[in-house]
N, C-alpha and C. Protein backbone atom coordinates (compact mmCIF):
# COMPACT_ATOMS: atom_id res chain seq x y z
N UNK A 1 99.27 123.19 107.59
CA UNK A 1 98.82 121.84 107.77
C UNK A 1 99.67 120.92 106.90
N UNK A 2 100.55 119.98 107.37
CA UNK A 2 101.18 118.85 106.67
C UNK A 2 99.89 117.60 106.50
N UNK A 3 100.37 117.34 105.11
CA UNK A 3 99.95 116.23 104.54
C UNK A 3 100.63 115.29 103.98
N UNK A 4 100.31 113.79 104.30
CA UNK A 4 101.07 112.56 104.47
C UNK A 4 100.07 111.64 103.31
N UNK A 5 101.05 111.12 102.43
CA UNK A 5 100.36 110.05 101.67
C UNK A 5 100.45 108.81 102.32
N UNK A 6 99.52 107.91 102.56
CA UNK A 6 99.96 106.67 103.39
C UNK A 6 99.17 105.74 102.09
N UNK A 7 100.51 105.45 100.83
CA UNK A 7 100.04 104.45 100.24
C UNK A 7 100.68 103.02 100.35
N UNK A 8 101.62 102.99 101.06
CA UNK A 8 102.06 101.92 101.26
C UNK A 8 102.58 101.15 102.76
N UNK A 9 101.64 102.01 103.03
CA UNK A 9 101.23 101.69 104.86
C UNK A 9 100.41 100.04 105.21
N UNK A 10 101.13 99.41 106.35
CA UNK A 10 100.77 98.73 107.22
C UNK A 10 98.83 98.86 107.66
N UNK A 11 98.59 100.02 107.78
CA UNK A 11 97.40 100.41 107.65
C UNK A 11 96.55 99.95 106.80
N UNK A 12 96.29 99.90 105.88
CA UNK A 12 95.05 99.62 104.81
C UNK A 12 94.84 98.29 104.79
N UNK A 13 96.05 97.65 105.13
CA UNK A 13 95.73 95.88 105.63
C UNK A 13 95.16 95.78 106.37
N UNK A 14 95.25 96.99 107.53
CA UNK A 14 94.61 96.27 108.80
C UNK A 14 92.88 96.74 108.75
N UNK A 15 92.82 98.06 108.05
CA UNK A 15 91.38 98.10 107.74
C UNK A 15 90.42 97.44 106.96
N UNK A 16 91.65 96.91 105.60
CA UNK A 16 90.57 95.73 105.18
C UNK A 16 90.61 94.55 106.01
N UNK A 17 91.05 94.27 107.13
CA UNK A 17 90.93 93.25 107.85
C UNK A 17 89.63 93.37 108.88
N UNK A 18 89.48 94.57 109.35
CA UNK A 18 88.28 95.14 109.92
C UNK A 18 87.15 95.33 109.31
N UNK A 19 87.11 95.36 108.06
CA UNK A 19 86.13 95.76 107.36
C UNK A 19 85.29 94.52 106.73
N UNK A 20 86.32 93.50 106.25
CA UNK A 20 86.54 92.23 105.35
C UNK A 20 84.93 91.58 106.07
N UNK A 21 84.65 91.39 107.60
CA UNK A 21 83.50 90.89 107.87
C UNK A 21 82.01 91.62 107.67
N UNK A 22 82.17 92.38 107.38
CA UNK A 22 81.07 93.65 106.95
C UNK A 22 80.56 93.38 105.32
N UNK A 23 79.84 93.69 105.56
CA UNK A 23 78.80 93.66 104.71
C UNK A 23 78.85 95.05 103.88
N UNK A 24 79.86 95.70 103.77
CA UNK A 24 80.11 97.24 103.30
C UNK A 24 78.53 97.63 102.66
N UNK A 25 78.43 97.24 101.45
CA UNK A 25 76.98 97.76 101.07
C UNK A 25 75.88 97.58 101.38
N UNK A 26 75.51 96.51 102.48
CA UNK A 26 74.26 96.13 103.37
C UNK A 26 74.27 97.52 104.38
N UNK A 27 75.57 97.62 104.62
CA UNK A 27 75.81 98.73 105.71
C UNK A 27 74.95 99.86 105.22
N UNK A 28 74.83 100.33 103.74
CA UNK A 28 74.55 101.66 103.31
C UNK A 28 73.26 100.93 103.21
N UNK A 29 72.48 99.81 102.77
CA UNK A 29 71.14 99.59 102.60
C UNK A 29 70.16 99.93 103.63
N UNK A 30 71.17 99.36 104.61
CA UNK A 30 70.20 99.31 106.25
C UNK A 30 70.45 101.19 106.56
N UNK A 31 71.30 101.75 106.06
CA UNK A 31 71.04 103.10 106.74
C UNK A 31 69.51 103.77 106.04
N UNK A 32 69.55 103.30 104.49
CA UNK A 32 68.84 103.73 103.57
C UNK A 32 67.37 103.47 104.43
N UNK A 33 67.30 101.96 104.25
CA UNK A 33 65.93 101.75 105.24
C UNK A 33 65.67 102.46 106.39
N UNK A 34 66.87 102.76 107.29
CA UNK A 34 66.09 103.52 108.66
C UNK A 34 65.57 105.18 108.38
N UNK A 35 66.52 105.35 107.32
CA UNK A 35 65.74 107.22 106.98
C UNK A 35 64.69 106.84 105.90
N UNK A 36 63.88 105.35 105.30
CA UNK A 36 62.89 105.31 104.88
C UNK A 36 63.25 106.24 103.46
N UNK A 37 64.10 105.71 103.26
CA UNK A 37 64.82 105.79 101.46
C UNK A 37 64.60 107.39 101.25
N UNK A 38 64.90 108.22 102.23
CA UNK A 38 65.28 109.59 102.52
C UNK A 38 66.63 110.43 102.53
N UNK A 39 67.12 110.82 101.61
CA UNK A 39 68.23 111.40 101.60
C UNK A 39 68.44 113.32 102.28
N UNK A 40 68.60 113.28 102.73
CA UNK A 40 68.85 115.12 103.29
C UNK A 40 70.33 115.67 102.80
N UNK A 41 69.76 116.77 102.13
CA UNK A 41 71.46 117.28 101.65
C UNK A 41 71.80 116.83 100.24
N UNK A 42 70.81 117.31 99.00
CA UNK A 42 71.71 116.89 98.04
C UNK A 42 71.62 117.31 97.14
N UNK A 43 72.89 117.56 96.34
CA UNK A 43 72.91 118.48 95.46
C UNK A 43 72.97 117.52 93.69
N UNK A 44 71.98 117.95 92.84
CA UNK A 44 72.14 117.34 91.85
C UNK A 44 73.08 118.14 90.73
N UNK A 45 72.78 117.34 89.29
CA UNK A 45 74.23 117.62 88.75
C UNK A 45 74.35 118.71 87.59
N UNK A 46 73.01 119.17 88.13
CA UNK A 46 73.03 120.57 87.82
C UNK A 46 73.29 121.88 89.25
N UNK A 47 73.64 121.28 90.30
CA UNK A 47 74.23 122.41 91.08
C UNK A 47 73.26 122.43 92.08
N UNK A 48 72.07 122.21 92.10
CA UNK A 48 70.61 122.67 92.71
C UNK A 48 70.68 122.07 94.02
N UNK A 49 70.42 122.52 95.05
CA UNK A 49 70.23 121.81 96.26
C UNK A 49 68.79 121.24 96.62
N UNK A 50 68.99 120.26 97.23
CA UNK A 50 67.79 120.10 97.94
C UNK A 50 67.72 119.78 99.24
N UNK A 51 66.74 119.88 100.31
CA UNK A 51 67.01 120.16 101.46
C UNK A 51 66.21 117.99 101.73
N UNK A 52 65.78 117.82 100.88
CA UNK A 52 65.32 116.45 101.23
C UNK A 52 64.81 115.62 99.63
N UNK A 53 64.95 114.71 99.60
CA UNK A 53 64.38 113.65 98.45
C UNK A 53 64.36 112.19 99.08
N UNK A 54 63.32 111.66 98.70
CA UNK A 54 62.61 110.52 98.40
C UNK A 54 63.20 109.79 97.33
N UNK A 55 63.16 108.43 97.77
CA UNK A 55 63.41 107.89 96.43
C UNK A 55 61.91 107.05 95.86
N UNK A 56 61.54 106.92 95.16
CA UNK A 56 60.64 105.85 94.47
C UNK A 56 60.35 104.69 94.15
N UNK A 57 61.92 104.20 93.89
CA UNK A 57 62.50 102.78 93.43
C UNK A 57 63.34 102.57 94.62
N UNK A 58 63.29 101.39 94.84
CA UNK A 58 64.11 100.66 95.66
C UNK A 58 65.66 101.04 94.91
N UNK A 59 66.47 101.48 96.27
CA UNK A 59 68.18 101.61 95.84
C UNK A 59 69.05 100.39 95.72
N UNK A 60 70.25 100.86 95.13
CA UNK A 60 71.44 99.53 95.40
C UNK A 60 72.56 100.59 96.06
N UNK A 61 73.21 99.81 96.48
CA UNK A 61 74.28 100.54 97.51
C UNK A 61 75.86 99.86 96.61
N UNK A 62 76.35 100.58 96.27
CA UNK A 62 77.49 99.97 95.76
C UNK A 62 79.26 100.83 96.39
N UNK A 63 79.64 100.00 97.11
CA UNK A 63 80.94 100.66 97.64
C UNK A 63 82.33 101.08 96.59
N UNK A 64 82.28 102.09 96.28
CA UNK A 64 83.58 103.29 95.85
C UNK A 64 84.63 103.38 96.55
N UNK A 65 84.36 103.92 98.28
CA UNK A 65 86.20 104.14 98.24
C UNK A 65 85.53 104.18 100.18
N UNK A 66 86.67 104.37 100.74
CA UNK A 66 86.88 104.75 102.08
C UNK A 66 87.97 105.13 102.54
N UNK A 67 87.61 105.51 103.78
CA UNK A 67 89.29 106.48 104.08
C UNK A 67 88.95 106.45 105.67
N UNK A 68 89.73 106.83 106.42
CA UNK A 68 90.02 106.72 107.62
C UNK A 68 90.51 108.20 108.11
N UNK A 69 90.58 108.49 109.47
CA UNK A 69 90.82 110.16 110.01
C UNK A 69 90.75 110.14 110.94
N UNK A 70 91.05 111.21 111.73
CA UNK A 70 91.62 111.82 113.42
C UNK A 70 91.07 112.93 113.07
N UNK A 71 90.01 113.11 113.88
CA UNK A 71 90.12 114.94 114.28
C UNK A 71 90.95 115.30 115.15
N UNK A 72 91.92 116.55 115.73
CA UNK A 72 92.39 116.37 116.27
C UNK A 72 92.26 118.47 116.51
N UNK A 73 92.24 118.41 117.89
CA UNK A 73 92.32 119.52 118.62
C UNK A 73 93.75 119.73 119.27
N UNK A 74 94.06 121.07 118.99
CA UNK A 74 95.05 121.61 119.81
C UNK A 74 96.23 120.60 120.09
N UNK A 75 96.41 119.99 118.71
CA UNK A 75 97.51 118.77 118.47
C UNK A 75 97.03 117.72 119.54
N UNK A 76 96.09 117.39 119.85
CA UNK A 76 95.58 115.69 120.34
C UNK A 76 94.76 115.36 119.86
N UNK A 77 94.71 113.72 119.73
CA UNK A 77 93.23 113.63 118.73
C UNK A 77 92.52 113.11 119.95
N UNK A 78 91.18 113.62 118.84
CA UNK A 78 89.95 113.85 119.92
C UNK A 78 88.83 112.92 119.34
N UNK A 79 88.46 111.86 118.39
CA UNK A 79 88.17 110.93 117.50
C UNK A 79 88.70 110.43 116.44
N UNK A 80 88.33 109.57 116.18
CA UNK A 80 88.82 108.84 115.38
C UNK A 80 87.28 108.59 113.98
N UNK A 81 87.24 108.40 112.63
CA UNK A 81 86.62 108.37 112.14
C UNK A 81 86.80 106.59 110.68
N UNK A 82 85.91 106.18 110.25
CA UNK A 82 85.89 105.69 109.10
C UNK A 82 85.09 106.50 108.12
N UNK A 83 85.11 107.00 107.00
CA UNK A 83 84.78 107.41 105.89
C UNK A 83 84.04 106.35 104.81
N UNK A 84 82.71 106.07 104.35
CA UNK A 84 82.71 105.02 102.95
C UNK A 84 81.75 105.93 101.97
N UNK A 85 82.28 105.84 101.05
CA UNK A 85 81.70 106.36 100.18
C UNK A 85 81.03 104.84 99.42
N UNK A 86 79.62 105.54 98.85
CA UNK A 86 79.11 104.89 98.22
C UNK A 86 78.75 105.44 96.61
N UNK A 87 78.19 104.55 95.63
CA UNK A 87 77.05 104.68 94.39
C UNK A 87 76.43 104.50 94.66
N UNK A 88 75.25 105.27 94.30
CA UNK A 88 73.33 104.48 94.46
C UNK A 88 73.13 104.58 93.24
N UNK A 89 72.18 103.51 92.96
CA UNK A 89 72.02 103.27 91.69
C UNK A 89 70.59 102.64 91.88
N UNK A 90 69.98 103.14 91.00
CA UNK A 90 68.20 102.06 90.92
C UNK A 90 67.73 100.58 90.74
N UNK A 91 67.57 100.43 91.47
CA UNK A 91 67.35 98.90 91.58
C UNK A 91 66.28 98.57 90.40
N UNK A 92 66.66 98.36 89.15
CA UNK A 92 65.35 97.98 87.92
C UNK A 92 65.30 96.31 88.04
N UNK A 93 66.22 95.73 88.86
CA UNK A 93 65.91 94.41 88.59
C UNK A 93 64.55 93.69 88.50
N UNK A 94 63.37 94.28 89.42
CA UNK A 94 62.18 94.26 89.49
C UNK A 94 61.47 94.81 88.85
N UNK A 95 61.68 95.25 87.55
CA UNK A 95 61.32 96.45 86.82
C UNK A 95 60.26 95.63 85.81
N UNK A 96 59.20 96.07 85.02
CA UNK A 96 58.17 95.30 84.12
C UNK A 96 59.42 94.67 82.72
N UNK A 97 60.11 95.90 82.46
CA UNK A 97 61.10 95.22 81.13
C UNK A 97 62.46 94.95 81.80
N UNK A 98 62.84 95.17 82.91
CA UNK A 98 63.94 94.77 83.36
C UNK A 98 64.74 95.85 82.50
N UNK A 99 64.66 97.24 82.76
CA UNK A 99 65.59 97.87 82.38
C UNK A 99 66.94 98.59 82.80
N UNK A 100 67.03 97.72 83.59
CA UNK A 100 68.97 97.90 83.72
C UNK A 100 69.86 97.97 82.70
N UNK A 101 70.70 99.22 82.55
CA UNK A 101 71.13 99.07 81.91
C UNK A 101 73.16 99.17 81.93
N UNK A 102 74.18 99.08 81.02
CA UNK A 102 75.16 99.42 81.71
C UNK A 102 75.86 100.46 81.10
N UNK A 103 74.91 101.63 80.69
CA UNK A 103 75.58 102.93 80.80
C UNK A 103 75.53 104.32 81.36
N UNK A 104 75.26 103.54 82.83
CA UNK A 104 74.83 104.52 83.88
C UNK A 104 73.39 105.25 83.77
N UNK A 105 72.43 104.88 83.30
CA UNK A 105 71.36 105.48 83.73
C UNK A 105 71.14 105.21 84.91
N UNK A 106 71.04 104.01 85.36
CA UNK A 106 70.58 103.47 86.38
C UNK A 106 71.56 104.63 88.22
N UNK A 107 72.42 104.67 87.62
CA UNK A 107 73.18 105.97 88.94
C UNK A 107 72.24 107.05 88.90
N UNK A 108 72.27 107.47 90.47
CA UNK A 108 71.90 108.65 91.19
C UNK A 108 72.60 109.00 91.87
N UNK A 109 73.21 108.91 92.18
CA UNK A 109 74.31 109.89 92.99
C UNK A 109 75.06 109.14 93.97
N UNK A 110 75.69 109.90 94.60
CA UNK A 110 76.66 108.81 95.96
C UNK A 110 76.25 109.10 97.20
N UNK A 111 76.24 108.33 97.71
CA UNK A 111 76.21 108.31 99.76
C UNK A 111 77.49 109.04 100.20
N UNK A 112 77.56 109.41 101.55
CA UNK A 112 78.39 109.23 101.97
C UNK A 112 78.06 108.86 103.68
N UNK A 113 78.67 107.75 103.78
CA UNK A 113 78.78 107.64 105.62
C UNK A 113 79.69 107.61 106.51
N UNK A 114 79.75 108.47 107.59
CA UNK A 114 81.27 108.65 108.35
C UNK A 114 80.53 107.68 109.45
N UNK A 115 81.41 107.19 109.86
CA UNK A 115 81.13 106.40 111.09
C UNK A 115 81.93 106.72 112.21
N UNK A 116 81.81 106.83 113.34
CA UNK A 116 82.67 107.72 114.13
C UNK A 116 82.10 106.73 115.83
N UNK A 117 83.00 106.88 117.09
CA UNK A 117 82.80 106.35 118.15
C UNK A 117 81.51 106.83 118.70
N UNK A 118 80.87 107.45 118.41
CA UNK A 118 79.08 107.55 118.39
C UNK A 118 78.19 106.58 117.66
């Protein structure tokens, strides 16, 4: 399998140009709301899986990185994909002492959402 760095590609302009009207982290809020602040699949940072968690506190969705991809069969591609990774982090803004703080307590882990022609 060859691998291609595309850091100074024509490309990444044109995805932040696609992307630029989006709401990137509303995107991960509204997914959050439709699975009813339900995560499936996650492993904490001690190794442990879990097959489902709840959250308690209202999340924040904060965008990290994205990437772009082709699956591709028998040398044709057969989709096309967007990648975004997210942070979730606890929403304390509503909290009795307002305890937000900024040395990461407030993180829980990351999202991830592929978005694909489905």
């Amino acid at each position: 399998m060859n691998s291609v760095t595309l850091t100074n590609y024509q490309i990444w302009d044109e995805i932040a140009k696609i992307l630029a009207p989006l709401d990137i982290n509303r995107l991960a809020t509204q997914h959050l709301e439709s699975c009813n602040y339900k995560i499936r699949g996650y492993w904490d940072s001690n190794n442990k899986f879990y097959e489902e968690i709840a959250f308690i506190h209202l999340i924040c969705a904060e965008s990290i990185g994205r990437s772009i991809g082709t699956n591709i069969i028998n040398n044709h591609p057969t989709s096309h994909w967007i990648k975004l990774k997210f942070l979730l982090k606890a929403d304390l803004s509503d909290s009795e002492n307002n305890l937000a703080s900024d040395d990461g307590d407030d993180e829980i882990g990351e999202l991830t959402l592929i978005l694909d022609m489905n």
